[in-house]
PDB file of N, CA and C in Angstrom:
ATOM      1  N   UNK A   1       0.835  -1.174   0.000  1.00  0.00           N
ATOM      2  CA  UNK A   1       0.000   0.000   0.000  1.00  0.00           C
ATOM      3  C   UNK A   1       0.881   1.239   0.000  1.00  0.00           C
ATOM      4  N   UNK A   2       0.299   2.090  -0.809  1.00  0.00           N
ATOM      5  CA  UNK A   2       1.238   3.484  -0.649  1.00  0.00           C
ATOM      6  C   UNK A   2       0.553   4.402  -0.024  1.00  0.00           C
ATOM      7  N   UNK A   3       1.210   5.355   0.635  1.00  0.00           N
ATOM      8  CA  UNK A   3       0.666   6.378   1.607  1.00  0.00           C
ATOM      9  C   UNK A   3       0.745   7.695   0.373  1.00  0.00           C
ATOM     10  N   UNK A   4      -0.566   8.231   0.189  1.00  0.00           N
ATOM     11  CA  UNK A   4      -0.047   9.175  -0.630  1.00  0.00           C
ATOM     12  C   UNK A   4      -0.055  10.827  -0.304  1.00  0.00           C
ATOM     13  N   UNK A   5      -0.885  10.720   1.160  1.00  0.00           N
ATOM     14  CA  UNK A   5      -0.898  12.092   1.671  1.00  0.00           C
ATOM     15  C   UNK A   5      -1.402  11.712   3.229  1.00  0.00           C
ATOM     16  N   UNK A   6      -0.741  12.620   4.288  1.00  0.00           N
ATOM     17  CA  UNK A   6      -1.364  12.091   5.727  1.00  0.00           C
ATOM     18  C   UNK A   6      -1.233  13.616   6.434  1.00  0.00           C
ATOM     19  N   UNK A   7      -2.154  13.508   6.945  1.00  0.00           N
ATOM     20  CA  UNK A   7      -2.618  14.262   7.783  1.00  0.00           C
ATOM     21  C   UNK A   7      -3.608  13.880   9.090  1.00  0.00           C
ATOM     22  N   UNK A   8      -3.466  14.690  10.168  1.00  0.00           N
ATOM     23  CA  UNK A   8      -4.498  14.601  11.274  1.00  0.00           C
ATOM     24  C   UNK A   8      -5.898  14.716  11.271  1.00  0.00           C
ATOM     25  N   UNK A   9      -6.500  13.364  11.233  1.00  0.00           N
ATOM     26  CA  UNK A   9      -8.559  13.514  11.320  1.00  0.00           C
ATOM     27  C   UNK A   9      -9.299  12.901  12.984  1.00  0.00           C
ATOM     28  N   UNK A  10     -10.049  13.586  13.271  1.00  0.00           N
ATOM     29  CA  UNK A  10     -10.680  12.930  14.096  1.00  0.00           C
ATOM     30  C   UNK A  10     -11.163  11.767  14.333  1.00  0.00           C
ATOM     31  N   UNK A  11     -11.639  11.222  15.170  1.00  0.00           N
ATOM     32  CA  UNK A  11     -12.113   9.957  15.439  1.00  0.00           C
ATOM     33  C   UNK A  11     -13.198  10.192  14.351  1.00  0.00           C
ATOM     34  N   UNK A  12     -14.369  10.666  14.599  1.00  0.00           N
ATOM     35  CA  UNK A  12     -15.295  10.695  13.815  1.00  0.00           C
ATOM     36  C   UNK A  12     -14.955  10.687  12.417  1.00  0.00           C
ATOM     37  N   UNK A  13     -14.060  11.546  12.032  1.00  0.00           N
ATOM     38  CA  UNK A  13     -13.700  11.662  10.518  1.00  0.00           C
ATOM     39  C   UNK A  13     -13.059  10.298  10.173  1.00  0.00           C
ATOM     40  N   UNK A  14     -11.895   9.591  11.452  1.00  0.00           N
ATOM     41  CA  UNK A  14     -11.776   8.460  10.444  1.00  0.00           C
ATOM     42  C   UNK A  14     -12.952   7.314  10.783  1.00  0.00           C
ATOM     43  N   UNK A  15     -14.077   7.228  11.184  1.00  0.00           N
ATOM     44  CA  UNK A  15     -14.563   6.881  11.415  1.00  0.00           C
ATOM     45  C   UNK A  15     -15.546   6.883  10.034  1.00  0.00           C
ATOM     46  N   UNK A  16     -15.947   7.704   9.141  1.00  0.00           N
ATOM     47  CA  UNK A  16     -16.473   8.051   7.954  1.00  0.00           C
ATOM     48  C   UNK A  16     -15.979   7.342   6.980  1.00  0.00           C
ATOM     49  N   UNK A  17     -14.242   7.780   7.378  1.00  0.00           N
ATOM     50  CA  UNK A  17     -13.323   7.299   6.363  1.00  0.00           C
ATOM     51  C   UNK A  17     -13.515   5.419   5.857  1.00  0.00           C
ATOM     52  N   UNK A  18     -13.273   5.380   7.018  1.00  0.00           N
ATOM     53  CA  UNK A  18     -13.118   3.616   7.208  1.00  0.00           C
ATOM     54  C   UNK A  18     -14.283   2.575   6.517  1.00  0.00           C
ATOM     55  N   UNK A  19     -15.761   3.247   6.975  1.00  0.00           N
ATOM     56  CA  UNK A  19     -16.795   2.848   6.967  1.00  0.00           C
ATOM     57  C   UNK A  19     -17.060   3.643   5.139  1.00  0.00           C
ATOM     58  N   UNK A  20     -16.385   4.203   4.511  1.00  0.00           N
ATOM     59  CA  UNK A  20     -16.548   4.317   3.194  1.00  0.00           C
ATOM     60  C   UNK A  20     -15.642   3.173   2.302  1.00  0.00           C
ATOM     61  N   UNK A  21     -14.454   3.262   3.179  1.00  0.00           N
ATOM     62  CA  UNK A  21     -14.175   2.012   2.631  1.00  0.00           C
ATOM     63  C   UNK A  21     -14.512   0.541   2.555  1.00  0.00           C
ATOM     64  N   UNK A  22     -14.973   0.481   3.504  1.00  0.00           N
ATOM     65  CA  UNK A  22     -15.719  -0.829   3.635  1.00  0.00           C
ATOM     66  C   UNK A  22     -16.719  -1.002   2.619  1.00  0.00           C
ATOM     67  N   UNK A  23     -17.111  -0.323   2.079  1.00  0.00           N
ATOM     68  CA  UNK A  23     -18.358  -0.372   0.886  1.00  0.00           C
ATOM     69  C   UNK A  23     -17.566  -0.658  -0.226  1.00  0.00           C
ATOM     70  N   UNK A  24     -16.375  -0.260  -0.169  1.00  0.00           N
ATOM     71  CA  UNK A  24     -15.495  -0.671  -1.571  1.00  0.00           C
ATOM     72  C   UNK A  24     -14.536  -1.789  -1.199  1.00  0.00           C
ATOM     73  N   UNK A  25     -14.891  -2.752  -0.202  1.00  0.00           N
ATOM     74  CA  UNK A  25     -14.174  -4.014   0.421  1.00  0.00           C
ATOM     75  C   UNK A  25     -14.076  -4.326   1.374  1.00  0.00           C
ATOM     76  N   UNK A  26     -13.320  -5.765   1.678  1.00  0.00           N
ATOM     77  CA  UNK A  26     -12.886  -5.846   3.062  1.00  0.00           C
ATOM     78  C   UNK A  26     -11.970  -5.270   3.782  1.00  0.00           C
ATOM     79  N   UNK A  27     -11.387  -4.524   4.952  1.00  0.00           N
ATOM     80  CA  UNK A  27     -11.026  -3.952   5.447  1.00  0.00           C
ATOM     81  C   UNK A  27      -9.696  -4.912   6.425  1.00  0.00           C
ATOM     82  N   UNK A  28      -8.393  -4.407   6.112  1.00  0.00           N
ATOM     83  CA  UNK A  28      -7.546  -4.996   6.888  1.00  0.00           C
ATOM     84  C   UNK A  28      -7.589  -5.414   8.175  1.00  0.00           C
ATOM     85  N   UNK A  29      -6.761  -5.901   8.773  1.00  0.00           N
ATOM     86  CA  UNK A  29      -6.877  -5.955  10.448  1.00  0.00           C
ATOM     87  C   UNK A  29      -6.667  -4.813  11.111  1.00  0.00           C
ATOM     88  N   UNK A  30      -5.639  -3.866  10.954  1.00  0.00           N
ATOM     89  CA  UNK A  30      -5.707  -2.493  11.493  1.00  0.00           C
ATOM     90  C   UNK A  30      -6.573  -1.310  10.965  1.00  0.00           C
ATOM     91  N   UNK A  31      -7.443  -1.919  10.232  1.00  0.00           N
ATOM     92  CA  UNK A  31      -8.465  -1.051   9.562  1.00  0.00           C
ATOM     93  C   UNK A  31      -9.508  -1.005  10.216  1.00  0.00           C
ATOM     94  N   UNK A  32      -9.901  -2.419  10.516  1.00  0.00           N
ATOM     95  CA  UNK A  32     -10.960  -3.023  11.387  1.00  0.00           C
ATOM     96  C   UNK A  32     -11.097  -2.466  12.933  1.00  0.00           C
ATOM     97  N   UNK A  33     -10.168  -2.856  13.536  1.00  0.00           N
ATOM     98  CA  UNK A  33      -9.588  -2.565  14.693  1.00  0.00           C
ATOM     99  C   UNK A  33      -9.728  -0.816  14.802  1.00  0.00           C
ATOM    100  N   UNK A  34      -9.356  -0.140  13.869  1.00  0.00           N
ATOM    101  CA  UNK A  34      -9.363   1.596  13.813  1.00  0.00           C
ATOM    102  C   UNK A  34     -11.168   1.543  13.557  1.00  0.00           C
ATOM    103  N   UNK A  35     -11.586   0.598  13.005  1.00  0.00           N
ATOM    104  CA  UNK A  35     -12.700   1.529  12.684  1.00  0.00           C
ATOM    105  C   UNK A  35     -13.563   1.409  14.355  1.00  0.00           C
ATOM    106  N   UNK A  36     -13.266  -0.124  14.522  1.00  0.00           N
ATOM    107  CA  UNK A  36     -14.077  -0.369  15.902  1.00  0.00           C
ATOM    108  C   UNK A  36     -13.900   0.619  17.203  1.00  0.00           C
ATOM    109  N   UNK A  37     -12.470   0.965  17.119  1.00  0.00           N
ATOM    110  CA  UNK A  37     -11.863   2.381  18.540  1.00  0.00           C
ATOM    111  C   UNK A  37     -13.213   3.174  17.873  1.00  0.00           C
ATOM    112  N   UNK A  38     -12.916   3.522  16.892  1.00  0.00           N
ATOM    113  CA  UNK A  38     -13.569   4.746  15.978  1.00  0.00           C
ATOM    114  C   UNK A  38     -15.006   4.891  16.767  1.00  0.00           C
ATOM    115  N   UNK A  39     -15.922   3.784  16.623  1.00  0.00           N
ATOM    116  CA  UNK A  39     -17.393   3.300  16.419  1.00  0.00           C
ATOM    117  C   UNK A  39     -17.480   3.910  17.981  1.00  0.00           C
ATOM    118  N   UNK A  40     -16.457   2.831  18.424  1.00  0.00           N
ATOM    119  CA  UNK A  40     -16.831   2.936  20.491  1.00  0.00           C
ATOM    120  C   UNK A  40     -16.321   4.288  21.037  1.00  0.00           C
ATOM    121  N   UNK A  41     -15.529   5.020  20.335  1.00  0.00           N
ATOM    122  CA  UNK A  41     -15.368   6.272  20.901  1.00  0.00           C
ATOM    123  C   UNK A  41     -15.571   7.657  20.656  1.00  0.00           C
ATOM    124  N   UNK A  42     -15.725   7.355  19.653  1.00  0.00           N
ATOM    125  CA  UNK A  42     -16.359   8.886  18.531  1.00  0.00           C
ATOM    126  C   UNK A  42     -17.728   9.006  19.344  1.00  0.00           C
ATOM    127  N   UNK A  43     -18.175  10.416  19.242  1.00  0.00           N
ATOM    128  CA  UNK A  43     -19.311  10.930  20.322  1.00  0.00           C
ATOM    129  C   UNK A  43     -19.967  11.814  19.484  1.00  0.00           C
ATOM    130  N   UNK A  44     -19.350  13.006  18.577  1.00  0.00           N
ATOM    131  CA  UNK A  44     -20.206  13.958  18.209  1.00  0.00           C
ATOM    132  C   UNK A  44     -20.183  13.565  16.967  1.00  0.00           C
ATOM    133  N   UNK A  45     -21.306  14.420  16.193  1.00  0.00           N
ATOM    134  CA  UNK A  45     -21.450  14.907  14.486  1.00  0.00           C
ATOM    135  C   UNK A  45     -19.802  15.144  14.121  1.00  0.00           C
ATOM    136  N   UNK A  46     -20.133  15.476  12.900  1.00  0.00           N
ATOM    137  CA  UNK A  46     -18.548  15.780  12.096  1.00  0.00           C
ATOM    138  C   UNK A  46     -19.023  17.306  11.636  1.00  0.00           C
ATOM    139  N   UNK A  47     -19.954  18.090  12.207  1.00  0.00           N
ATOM    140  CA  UNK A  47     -19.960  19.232  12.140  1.00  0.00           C
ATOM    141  C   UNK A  47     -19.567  20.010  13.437  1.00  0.00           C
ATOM    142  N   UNK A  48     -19.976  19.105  14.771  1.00  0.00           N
ATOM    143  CA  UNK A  48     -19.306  19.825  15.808  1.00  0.00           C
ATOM    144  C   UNK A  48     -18.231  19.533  15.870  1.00  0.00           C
ATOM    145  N   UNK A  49     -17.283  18.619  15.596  1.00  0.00           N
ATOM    146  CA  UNK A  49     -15.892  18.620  15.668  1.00  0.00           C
ATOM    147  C   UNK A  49     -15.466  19.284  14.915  1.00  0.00           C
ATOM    148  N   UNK A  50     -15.687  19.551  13.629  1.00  0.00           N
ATOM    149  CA  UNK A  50     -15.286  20.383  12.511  1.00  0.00           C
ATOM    150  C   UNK A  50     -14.749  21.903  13.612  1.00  0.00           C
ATOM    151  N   UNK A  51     -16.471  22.722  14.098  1.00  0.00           N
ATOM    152  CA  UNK A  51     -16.395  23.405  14.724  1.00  0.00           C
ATOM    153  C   UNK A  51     -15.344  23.809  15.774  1.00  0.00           C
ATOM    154  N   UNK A  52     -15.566  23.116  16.655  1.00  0.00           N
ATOM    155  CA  UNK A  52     -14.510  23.233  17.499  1.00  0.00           C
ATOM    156  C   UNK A  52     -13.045  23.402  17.423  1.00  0.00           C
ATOM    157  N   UNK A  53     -12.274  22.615  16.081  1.00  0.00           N
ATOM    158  CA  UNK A  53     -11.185  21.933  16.104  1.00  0.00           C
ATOM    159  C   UNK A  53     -10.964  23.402  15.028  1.00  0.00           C
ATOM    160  N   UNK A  54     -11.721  23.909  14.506  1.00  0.00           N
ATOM    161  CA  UNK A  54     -11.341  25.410  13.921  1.00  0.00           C
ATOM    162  C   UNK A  54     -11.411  26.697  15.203  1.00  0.00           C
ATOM    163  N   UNK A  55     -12.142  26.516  15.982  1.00  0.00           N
ATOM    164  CA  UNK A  55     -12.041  27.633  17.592  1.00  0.00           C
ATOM    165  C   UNK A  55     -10.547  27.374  17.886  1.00  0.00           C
ATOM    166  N   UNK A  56     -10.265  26.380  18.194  1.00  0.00           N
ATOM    167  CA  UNK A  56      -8.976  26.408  18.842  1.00  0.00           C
ATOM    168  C   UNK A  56      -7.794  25.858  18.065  1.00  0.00           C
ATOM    169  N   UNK A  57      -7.541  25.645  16.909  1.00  0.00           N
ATOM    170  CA  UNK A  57      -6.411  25.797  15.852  1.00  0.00           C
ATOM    171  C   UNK A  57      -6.283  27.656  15.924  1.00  0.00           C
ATOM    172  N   UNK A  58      -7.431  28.491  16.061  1.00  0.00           N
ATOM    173  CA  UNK A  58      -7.255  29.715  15.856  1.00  0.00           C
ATOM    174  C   UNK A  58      -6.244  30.461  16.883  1.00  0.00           C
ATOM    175  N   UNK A  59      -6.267  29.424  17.738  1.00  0.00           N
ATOM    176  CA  UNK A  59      -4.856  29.996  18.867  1.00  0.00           C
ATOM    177  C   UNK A  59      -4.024  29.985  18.848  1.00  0.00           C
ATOM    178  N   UNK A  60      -2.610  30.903  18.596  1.00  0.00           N
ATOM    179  CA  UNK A  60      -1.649  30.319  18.444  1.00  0.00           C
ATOM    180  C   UNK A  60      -0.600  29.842  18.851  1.00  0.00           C
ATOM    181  N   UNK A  61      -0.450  29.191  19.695  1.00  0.00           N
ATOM    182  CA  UNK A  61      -0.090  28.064  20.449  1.00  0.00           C
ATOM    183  C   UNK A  61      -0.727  26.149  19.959  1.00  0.00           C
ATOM    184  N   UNK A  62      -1.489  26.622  19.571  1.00  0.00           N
ATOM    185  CA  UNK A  62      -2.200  25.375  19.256  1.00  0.00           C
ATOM    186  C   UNK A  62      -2.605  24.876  17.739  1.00  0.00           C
ATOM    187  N   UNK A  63      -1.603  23.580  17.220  1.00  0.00           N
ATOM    188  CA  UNK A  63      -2.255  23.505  15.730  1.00  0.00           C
ATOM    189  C   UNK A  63      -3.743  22.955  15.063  1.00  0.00           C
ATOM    190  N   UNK A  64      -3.349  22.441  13.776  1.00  0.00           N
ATOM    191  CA  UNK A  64      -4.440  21.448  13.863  1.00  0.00           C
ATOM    192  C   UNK A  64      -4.664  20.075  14.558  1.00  0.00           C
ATOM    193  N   UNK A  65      -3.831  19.510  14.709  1.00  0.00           N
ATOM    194  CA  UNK A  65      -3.134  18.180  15.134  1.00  0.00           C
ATOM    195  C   UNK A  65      -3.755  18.317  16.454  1.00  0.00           C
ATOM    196  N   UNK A  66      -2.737  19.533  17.509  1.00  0.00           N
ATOM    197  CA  UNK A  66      -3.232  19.827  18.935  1.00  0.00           C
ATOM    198  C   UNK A  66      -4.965  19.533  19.246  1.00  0.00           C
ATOM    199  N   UNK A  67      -5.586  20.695  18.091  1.00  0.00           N
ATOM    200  CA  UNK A  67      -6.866  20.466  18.592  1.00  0.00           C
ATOM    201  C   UNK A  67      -7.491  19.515  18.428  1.00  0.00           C
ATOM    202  N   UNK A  68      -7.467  19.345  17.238  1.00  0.00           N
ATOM    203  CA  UNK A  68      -7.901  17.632  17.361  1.00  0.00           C
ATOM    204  C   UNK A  68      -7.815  16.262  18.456  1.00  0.00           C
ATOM    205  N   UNK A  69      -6.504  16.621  18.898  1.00  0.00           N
ATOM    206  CA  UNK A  69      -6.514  15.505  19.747  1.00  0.00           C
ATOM    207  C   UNK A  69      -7.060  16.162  21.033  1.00  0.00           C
ATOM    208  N   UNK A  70      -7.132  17.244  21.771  1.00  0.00           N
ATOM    209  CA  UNK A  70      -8.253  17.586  22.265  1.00  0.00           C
ATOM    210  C   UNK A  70      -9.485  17.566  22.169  1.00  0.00           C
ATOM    211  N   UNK A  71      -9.628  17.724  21.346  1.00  0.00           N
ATOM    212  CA  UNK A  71     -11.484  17.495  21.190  1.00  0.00           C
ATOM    213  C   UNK A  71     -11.777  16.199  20.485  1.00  0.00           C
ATOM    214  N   UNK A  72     -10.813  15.128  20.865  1.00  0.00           N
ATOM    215  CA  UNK A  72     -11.465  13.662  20.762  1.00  0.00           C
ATOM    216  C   UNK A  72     -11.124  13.227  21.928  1.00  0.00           C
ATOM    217  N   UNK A  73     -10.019  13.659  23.315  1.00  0.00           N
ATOM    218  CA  UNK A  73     -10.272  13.245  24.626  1.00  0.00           C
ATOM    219  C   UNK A  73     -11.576  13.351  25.028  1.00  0.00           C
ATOM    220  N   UNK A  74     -12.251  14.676  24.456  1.00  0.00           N
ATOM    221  CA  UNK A  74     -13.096  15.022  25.468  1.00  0.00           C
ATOM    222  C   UNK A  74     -12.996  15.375  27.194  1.00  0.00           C
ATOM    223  N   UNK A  75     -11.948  16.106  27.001  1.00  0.00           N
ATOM    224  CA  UNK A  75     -11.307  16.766  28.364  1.00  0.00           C
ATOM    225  C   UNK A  75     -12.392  17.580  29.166  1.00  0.00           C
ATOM    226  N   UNK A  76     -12.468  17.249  30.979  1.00  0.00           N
ATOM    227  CA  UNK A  76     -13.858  16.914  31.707  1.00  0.00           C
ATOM    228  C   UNK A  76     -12.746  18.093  32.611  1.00  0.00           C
ATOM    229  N   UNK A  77     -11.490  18.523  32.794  1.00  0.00           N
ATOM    230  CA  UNK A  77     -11.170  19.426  33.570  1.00  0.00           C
ATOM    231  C   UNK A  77      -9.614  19.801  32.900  1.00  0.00           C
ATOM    232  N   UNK A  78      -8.982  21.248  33.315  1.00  0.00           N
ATOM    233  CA  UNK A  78      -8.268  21.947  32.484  1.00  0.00           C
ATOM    234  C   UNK A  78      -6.966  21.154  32.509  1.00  0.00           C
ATOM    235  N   UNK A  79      -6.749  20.119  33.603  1.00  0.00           N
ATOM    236  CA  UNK A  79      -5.615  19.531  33.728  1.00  0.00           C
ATOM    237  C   UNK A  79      -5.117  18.386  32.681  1.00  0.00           C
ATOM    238  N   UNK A  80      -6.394  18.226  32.496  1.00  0.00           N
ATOM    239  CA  UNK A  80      -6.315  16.824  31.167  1.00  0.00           C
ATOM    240  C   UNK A  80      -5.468  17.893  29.315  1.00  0.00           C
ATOM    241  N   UNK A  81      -6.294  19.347  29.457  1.00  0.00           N
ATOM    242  CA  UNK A  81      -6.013  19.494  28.365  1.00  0.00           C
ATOM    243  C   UNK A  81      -4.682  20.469  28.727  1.00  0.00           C
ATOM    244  N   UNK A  82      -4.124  20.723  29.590  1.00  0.00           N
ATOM    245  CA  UNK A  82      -2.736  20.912  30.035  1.00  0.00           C
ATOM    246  C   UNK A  82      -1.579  19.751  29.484  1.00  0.00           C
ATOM    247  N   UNK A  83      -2.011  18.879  29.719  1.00  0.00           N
ATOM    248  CA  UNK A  83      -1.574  17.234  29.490  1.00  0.00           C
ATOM    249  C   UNK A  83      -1.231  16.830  28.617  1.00  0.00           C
ATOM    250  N   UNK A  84      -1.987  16.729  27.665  1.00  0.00           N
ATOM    251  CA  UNK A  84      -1.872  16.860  25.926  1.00  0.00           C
ATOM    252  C   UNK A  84      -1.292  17.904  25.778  1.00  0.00           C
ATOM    253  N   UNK A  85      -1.086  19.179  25.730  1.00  0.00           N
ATOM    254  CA  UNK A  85      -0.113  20.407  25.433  1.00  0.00           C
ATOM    255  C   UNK A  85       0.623  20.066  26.294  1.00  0.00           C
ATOM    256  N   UNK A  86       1.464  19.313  27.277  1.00  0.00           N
ATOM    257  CA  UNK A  86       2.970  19.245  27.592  1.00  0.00           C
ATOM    258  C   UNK A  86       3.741  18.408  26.918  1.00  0.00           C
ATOM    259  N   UNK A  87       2.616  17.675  26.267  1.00  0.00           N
ATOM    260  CA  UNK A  87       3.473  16.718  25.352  1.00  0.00           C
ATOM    261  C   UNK A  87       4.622  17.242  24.331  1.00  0.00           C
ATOM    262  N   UNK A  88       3.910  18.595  23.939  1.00  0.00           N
ATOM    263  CA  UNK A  88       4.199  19.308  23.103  1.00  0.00           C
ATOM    264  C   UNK A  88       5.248  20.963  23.312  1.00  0.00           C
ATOM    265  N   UNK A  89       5.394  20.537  24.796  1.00  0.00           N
ATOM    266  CA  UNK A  89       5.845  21.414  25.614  1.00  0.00           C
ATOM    267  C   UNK A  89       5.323  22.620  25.403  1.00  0.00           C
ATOM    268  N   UNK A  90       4.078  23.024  25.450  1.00  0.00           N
ATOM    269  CA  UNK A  90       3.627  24.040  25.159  1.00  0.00           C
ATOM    270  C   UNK A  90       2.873  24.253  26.552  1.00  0.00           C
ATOM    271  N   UNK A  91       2.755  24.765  27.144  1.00  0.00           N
ATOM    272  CA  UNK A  91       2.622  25.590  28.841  1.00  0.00           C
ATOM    273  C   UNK A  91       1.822  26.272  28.417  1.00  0.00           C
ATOM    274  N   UNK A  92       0.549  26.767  29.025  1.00  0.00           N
ATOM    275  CA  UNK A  92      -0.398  27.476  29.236  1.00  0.00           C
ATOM    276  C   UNK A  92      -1.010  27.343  30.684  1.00  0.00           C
ATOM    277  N   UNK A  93      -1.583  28.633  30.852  1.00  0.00           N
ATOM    278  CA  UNK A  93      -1.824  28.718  32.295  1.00  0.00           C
ATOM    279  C   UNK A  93      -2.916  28.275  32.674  1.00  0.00           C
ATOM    280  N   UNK A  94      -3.761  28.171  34.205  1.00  0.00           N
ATOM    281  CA  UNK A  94      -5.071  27.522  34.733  1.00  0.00           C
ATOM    282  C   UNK A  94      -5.955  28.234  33.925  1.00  0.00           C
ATOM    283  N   UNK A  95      -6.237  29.376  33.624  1.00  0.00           N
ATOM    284  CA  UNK A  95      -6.918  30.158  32.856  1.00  0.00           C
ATOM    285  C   UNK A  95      -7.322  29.910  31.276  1.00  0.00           C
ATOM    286  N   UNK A  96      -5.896  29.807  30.799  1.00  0.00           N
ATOM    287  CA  UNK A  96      -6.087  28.959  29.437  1.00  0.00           C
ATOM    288  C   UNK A  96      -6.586  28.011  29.296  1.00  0.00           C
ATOM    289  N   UNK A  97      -6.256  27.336  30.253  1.00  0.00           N
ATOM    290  CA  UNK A  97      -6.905  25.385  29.644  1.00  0.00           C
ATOM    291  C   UNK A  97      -8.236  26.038  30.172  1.00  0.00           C
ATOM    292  N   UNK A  98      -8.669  26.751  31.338  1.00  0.00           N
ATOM    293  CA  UNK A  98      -9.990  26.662  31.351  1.00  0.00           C
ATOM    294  C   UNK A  98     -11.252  27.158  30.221  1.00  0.00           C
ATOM    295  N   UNK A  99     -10.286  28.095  29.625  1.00  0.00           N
ATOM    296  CA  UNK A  99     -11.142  28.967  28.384  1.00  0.00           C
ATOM    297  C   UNK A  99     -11.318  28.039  27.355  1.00  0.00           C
ATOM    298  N   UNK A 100     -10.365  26.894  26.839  1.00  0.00           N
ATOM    299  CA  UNK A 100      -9.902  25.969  26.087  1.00  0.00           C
ATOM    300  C   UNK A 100     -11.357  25.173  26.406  1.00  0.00           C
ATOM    301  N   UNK A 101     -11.294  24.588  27.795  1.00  0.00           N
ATOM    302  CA  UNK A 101     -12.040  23.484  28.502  1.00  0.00           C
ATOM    303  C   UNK A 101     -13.781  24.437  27.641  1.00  0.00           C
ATOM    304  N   UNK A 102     -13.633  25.019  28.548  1.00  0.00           N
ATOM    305  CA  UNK A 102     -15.450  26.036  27.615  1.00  0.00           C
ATOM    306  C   UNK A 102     -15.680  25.817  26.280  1.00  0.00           C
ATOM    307  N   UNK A 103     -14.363  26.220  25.186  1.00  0.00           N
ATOM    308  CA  UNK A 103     -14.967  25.661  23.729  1.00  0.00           C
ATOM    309  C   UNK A 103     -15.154  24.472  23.521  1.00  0.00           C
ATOM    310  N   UNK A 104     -14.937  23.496  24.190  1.00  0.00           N
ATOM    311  CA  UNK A 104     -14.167  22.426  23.649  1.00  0.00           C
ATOM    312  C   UNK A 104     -15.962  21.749  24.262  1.00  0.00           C
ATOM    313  N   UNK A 105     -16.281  22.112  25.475  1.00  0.00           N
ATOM    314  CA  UNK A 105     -17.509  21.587  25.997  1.00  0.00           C
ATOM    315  C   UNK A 105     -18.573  21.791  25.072  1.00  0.00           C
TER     316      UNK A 105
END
């Protein structure tokens, strides 16, 4: 298989993805396996993630990649989305993650 372009999608988005392919075949073992995380953990529309994951890419501190993987934790307090940005060594204060935590809800 060749990779011909990659980029960061949400659960939900690859969740679309996967389940389009499946209409055009059977689906590998790590295909399967991605789509099933996908099924059991994906929560919203692909218009509210859309949403969101454009609010806070608009920060700059934070890319596309960042938000995304924030708004598929589904982060419940500011420390979780502190957490994910140290990965990245990117520091923001109690204030930030909390403003973060509000769009993201």
């Amino acid at each position: 298989m060749e990779i011909k372009s990659s980029k960061p999608v949400s659960l939900t988005e690859a969740k679309e993805i996967l389940e389009e392919r499946i209409k055009e075949g059977e689906l590998g073992y790590e295909q399967a396996q991605a789509l099933e995380h996908a099924t059991k953990f994906s929560r919203e529309s692909m218009e509210k993630i859309k949403k969101k994951v454009e609010t806070l890419a608009k920060r700059e501190n934070i890319s596309d990649g960042l938000a995304i993987k924030i708004v598929d934790a589904n982060p419940v307090n500011p420390a979780t989305i502190k957490a994910i940005l140290a990965k990245d060594k990117i520091e923001i204060s109690d204030e930030e993650a909390s403003d973060i935590l509000k769009e993201v809800s």
